[in-house]
PDB file of N, CA and C in Angstrom:
ATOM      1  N   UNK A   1     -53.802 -90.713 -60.442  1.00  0.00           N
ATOM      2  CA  UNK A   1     -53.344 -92.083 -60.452  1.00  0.00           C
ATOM      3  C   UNK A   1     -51.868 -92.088 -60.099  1.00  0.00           C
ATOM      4  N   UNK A   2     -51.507 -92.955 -59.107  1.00  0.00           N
ATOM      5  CA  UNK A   2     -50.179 -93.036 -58.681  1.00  0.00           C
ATOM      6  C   UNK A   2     -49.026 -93.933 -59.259  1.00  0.00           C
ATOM      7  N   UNK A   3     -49.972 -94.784 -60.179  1.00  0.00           N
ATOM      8  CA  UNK A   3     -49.345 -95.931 -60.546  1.00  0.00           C
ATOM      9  C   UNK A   3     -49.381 -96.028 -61.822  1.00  0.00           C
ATOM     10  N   UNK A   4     -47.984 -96.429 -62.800  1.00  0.00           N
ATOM     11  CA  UNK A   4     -48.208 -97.036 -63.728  1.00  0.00           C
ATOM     12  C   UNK A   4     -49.312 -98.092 -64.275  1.00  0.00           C
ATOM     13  N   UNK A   5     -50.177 -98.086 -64.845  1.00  0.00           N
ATOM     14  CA  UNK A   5     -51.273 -99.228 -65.393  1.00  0.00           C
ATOM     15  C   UNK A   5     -50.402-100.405 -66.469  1.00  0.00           C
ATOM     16  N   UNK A   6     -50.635-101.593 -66.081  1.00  0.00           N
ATOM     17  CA  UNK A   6     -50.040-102.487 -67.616  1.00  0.00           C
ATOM     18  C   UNK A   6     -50.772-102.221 -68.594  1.00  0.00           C
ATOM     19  N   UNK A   7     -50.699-103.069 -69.921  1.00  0.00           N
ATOM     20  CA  UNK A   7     -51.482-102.607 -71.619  1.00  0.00           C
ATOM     21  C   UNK A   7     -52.470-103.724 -70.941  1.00  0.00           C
ATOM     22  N   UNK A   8     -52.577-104.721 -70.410  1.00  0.00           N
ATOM     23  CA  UNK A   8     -53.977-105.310 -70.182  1.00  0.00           C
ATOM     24  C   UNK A   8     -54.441-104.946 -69.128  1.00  0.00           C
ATOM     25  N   UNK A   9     -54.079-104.237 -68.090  1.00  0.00           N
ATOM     26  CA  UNK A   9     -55.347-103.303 -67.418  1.00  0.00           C
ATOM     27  C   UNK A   9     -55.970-102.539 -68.065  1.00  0.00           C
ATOM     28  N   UNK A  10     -55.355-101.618 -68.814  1.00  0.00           N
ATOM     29  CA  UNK A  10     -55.652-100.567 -69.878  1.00  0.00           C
ATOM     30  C   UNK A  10     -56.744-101.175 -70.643  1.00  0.00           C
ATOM     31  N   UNK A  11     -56.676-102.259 -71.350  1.00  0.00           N
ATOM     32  CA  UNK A  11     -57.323-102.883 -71.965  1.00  0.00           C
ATOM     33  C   UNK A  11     -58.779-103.044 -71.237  1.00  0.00           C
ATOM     34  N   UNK A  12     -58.889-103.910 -70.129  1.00  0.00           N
ATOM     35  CA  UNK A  12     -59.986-103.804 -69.410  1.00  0.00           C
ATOM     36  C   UNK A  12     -60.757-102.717 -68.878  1.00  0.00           C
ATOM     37  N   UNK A  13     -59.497-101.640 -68.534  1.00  0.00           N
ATOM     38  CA  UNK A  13     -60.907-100.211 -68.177  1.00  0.00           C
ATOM     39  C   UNK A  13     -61.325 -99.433 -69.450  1.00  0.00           C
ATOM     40  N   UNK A  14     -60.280 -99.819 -70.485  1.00  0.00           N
ATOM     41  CA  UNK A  14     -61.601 -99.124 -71.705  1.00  0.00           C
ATOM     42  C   UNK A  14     -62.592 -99.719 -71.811  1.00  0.00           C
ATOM     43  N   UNK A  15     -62.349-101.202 -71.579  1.00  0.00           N
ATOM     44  CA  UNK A  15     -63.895-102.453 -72.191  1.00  0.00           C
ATOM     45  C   UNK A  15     -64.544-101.636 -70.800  1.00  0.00           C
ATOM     46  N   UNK A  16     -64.322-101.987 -70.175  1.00  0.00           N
ATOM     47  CA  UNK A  16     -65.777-101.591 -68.861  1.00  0.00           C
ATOM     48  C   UNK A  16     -65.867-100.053 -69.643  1.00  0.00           C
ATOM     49  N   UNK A  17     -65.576 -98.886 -69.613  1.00  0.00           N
ATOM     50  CA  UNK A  17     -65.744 -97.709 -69.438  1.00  0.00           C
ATOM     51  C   UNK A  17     -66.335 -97.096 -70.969  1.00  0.00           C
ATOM     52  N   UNK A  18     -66.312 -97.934 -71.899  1.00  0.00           N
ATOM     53  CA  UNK A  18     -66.913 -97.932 -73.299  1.00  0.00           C
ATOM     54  C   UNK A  18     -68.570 -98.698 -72.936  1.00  0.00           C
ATOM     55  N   UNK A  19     -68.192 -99.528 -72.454  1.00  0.00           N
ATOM     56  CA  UNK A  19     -69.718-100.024 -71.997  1.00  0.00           C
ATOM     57  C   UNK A  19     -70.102 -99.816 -70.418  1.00  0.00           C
ATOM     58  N   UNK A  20     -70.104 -99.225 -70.065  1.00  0.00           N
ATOM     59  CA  UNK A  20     -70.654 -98.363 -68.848  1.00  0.00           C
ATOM     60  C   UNK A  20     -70.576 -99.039 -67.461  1.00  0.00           C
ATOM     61  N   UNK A  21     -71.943 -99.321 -67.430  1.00  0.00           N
ATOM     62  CA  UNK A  21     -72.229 -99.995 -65.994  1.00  0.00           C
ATOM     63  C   UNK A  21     -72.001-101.778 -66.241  1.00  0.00           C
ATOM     64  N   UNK A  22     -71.826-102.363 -66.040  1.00  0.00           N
ATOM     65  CA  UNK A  22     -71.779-103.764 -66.165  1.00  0.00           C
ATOM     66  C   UNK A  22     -71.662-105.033 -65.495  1.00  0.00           C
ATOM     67  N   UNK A  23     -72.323-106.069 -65.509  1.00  0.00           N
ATOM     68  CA  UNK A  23     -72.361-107.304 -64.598  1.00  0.00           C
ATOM     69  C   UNK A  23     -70.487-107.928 -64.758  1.00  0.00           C
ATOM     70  N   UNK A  24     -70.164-108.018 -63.734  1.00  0.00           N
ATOM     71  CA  UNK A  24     -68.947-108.865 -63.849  1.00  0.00           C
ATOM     72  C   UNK A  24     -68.616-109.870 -64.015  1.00  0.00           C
ATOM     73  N   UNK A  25     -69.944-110.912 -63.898  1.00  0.00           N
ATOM     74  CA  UNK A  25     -69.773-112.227 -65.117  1.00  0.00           C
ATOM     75  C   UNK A  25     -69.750-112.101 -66.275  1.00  0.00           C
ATOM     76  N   UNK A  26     -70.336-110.264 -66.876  1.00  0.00           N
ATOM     77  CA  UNK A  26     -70.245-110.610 -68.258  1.00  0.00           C
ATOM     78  C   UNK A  26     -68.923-110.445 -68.900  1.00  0.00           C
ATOM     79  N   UNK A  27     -67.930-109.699 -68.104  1.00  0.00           N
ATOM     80  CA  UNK A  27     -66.525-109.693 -68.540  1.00  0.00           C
ATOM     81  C   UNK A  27     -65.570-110.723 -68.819  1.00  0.00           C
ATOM     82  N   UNK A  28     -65.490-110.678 -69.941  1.00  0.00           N
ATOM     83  CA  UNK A  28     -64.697-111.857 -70.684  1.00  0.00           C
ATOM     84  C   UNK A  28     -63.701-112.238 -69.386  1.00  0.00           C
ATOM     85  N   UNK A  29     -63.385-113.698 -69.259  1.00  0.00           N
ATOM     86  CA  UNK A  29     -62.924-114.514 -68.363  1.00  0.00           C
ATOM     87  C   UNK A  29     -61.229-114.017 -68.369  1.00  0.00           C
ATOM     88  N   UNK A  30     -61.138-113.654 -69.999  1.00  0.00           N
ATOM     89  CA  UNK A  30     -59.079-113.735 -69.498  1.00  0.00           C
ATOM     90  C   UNK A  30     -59.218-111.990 -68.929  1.00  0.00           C
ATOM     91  N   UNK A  31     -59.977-111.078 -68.697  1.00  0.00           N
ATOM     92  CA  UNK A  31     -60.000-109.745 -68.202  1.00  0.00           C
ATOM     93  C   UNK A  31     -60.289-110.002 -67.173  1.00  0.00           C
ATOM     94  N   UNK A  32     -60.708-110.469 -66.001  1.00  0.00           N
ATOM     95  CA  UNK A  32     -61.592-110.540 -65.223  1.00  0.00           C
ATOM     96  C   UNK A  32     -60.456-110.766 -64.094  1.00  0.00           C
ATOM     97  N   UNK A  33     -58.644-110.935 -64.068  1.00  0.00           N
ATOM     98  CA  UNK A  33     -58.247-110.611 -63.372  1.00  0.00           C
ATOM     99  C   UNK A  33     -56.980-109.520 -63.002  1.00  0.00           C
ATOM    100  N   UNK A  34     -57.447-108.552 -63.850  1.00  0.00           N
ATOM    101  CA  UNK A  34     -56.992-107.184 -64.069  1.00  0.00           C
ATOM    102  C   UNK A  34     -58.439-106.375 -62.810  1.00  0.00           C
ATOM    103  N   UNK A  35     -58.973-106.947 -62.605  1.00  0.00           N
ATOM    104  CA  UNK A  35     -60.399-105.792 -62.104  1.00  0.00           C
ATOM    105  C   UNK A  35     -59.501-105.411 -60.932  1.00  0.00           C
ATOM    106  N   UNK A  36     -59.560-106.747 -59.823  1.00  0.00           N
ATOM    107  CA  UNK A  36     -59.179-105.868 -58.390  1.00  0.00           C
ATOM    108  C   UNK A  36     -58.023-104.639 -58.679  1.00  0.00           C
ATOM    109  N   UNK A  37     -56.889-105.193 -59.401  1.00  0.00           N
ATOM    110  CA  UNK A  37     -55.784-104.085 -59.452  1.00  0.00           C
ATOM    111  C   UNK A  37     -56.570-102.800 -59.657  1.00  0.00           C
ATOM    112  N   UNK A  38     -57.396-102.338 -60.549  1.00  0.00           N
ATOM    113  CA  UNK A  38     -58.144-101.335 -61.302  1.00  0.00           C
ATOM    114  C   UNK A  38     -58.541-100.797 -59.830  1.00  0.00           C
ATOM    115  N   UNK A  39     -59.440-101.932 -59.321  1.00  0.00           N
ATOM    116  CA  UNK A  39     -60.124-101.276 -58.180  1.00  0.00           C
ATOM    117  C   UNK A  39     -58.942-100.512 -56.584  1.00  0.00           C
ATOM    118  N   UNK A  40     -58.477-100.969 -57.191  1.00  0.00           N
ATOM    119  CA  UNK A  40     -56.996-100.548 -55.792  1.00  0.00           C
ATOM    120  C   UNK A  40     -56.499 -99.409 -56.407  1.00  0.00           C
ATOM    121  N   UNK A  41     -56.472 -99.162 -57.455  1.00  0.00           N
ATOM    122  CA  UNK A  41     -55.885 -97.853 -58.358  1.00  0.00           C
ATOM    123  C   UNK A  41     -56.587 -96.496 -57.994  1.00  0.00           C
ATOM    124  N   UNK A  42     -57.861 -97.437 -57.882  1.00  0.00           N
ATOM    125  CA  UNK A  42     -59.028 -96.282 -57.847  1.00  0.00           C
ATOM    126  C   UNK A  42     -59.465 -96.417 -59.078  1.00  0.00           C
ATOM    127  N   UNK A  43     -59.280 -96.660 -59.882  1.00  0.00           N
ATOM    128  CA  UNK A  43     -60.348 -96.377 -61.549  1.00  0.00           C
ATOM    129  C   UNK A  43     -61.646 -97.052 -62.007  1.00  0.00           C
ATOM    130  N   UNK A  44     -61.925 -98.334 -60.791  1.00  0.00           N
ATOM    131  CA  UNK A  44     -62.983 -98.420 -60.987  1.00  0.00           C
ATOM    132  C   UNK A  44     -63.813 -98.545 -59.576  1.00  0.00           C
ATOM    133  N   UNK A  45     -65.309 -98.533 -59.705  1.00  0.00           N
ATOM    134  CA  UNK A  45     -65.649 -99.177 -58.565  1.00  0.00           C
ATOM    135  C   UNK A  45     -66.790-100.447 -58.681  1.00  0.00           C
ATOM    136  N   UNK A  46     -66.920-101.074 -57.620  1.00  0.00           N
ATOM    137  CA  UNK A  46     -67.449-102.540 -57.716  1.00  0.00           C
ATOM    138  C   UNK A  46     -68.475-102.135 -56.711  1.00  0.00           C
ATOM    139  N   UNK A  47     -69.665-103.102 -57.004  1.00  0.00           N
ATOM    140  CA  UNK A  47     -70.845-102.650 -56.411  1.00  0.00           C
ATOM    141  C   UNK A  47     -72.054-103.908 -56.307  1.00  0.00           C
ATOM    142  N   UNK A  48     -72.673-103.671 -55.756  1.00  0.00           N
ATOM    143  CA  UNK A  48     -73.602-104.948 -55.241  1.00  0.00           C
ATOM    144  C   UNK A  48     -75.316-104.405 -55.994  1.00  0.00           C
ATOM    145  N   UNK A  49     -76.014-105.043 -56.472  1.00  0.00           N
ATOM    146  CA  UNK A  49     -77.098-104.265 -56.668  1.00  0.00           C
ATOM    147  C   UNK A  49     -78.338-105.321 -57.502  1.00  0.00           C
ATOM    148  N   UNK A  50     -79.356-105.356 -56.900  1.00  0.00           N
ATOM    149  CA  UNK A  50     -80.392-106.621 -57.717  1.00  0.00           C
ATOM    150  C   UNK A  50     -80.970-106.009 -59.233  1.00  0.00           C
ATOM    151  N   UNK A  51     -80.854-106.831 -59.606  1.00  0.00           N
ATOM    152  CA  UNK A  51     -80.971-107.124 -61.262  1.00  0.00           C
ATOM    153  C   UNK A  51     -82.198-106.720 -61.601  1.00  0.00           C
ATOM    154  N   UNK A  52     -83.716-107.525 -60.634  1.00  0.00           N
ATOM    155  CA  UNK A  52     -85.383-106.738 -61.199  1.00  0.00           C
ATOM    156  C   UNK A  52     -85.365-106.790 -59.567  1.00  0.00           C
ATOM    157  N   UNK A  53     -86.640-106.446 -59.707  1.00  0.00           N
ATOM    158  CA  UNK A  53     -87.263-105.877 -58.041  1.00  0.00           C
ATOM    159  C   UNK A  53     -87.646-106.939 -57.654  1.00  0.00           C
ATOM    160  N   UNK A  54     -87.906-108.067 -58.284  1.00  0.00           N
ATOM    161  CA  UNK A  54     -88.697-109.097 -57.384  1.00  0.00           C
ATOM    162  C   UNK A  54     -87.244-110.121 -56.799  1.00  0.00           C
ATOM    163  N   UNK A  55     -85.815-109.919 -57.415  1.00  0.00           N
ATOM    164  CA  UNK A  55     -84.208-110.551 -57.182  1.00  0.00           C
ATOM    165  C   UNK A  55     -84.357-110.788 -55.843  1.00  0.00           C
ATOM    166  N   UNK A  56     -84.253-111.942 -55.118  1.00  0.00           N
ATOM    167  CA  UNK A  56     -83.722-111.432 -54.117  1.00  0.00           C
ATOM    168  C   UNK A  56     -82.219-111.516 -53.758  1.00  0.00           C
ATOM    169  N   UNK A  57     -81.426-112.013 -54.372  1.00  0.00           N
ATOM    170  CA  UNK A  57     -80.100-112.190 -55.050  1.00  0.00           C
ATOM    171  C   UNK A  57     -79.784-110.612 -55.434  1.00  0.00           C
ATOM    172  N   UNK A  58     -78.163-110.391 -55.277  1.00  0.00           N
ATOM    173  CA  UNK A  58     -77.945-108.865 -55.866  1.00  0.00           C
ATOM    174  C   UNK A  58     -76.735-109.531 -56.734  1.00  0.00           C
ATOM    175  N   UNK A  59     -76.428-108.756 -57.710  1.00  0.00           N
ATOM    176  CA  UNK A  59     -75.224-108.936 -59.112  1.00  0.00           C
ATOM    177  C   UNK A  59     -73.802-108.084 -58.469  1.00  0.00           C
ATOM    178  N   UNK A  60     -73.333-108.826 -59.016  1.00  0.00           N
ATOM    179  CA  UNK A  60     -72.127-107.797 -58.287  1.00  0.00           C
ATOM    180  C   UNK A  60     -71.790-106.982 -59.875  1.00  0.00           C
ATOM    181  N   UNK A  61     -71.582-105.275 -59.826  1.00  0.00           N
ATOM    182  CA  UNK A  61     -71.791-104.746 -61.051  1.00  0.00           C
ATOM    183  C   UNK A  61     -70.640-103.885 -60.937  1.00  0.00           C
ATOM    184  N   UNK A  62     -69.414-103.807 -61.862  1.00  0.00           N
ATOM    185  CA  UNK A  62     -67.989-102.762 -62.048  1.00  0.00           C
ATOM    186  C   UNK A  62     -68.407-101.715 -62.822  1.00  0.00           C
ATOM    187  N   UNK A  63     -67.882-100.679 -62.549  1.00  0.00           N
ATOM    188  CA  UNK A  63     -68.163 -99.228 -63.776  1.00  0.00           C
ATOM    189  C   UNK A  63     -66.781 -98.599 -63.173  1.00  0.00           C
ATOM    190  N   UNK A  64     -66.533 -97.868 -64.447  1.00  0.00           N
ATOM    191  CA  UNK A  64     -65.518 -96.812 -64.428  1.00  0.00           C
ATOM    192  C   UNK A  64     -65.297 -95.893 -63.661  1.00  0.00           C
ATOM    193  N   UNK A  65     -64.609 -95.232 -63.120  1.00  0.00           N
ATOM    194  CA  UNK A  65     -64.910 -93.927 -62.579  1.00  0.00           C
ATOM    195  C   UNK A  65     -64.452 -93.116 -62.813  1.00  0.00           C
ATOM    196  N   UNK A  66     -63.010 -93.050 -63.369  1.00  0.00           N
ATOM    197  CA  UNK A  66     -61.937 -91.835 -63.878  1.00  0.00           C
ATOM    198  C   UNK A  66     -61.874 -91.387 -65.167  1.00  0.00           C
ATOM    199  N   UNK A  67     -61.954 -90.842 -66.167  1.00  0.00           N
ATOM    200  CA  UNK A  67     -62.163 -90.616 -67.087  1.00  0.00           C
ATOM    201  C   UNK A  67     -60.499 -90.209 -67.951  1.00  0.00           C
ATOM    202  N   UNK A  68     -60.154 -90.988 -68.605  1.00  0.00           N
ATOM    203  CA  UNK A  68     -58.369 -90.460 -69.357  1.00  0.00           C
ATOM    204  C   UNK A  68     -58.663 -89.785 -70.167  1.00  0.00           C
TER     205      UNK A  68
END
């Protein structure tokens, strides 16, 4: 990591990375604009992926990737 993180980014990649894989609507609204920074850092990644097999709609889903 090249960059200093703030205490509320920090905050948000433990919540994602304590709970794993996750829908990004379910991330509480005042976190939810800490993600891109995360994702430019590299620490997380963002991903497209349908919810049941019959979806034809896909979720957009964040997970961790770096481990502190």
């Amino acid at each position: 990591m090249s960059r200093k993180i703030t205490d509320i980014e920090q905050q948000v990649y433990d919540y994602i990375k304590e709970r794993g894989e996750l829908i990004v609507s379910d991330v509480p609204r005042n976190m939810k604009g800490a993600i891109p920074n995360l994702k430019n850092a590299g620490l997380l990644e963002t991903f497209r992926k349908p919810v049941t097999q019959w979806a034809s709609k896909k979720k957009m889903f964040v997970k961790a990737l770096e481990t502190k």
